[in-house]
Protein backbone atom coordinates (compact mmCIF):
# COMPACT_ATOMS: atom_id res chain seq x y z
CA UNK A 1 1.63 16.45 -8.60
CA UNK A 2 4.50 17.29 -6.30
CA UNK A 3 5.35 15.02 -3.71
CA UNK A 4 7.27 14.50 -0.51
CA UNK A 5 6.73 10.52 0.77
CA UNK A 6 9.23 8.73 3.54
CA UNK A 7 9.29 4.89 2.83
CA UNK A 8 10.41 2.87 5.86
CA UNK A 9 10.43 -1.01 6.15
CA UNK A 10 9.78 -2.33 9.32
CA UNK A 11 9.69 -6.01 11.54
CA UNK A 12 6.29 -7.45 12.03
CA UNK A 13 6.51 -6.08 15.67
CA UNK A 14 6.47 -3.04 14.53
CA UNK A 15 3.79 -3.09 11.57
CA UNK A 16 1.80 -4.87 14.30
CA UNK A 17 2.06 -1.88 17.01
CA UNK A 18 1.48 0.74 14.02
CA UNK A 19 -1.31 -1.36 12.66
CA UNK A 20 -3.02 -1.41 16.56
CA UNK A 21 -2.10 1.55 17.15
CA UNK A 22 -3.44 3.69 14.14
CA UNK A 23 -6.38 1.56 12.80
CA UNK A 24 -7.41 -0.95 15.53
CA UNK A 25 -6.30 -4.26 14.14
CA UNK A 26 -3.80 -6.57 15.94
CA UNK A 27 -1.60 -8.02 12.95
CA UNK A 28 1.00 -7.18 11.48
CA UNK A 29 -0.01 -5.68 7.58
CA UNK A 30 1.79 -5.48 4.42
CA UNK A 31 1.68 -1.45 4.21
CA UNK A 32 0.46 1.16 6.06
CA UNK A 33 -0.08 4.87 4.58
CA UNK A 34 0.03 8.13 6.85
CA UNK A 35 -0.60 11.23 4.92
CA UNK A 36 0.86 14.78 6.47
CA UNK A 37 -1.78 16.75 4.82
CA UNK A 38 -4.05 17.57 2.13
CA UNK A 39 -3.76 19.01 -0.89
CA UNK A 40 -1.88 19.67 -4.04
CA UNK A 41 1.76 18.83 -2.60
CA UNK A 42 1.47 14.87 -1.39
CA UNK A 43 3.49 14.49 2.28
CA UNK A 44 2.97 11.00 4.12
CA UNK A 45 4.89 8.16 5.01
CA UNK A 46 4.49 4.61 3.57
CA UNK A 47 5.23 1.90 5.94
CA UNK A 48 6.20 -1.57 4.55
CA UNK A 49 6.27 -4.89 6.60
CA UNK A 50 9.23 -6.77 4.47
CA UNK A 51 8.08 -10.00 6.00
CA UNK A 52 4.67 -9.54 5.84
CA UNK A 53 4.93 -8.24 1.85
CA UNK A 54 7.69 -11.36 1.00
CA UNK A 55 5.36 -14.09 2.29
CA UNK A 56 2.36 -12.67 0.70
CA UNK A 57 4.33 -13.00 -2.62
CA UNK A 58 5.61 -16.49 -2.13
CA UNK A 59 1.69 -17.29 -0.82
CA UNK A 60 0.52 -15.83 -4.19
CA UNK A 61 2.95 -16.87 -6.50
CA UNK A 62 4.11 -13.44 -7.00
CA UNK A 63 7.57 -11.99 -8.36
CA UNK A 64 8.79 -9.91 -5.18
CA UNK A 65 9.54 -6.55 -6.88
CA UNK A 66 6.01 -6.81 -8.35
CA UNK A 67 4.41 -7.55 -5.21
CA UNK A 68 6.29 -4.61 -3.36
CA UNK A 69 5.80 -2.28 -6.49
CA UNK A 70 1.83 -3.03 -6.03
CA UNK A 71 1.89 -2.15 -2.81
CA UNK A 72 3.99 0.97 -2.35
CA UNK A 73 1.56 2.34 -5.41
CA UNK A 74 -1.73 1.00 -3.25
CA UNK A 75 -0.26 2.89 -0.19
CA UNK A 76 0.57 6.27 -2.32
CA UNK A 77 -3.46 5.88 -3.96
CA UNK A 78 -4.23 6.31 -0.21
CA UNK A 79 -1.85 9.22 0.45
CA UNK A 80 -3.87 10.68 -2.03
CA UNK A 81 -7.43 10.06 -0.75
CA UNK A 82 -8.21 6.77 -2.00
CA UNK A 83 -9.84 4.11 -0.04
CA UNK A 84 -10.85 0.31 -0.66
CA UNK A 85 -12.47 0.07 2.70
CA UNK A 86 -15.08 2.64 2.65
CA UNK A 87 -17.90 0.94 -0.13
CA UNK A 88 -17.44 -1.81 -2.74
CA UNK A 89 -17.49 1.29 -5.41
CA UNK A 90 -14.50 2.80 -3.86
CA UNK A 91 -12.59 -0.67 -3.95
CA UNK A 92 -13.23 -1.08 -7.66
CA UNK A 93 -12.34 2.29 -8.51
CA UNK A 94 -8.62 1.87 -6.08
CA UNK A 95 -8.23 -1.65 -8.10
CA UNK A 96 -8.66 -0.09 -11.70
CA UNK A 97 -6.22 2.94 -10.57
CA UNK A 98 -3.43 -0.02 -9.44
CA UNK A 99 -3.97 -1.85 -12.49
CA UNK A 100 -3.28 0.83 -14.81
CA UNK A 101 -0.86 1.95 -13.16
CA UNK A 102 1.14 -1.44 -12.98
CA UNK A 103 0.36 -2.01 -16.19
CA UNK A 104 2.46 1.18 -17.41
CA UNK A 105 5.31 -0.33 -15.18
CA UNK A 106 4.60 -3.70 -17.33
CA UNK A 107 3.14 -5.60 -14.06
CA UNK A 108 0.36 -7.85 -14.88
CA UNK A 109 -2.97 -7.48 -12.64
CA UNK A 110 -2.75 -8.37 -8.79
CA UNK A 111 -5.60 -9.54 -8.35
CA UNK A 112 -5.55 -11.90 -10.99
């Protein structure tokens, strides 16, 4: 699959507007995925809070590079359709995808 994807890293003030702005929710979050359109050729834009994503690794006892690996692969699974939010089946299936995936990179499981 061809694909076209803008990563930006951003403040918490600005994950926090984005986050508000696009989904409702008044925090600042660790990534944020907009996709351009649908289809074979992937366009969107990841969105990475660096503050947000560091703590969460230092919270979880997580090597940084792994923890921003996980999620820039979690945000490109929704570029392409995915989503953990709509039913508990759709979560499990987004988790195995990440897994895998890390585990090709040699990244143990996240949610271990």
């Amino acid at each position: 699959m061809a694909a076209t994807i803008a990563i930006r890293f951003v403040d918490e003030a600005e994950a926090r507007s984005l986050n508000l702005s696009y989904r409702g929710k008044d925090y600042a979050t660790n990534v944020l995925s907009f996709p351009y359109t649908e289809g074979e050729f992937l366009t969107g834009d990841l969105v990475l809070c660096a503050a947000v994503v560091e703590a969460e690794a230092q919270q979880q006892g997580k090597e940084i590079s792994a923890h921003y690996a996980h999620l820039v692969i979690h945000g490109l699974l929704h570029l392409q359709g995915l989503d953990h939010e709509r039913s508990a089946t759709d979560a499990k299936i987004m988790e195995a995808r990440e897994i895998l995936i890390l585990a090709n990179l040699g990244i143990s499981d996240p949610y271990q």
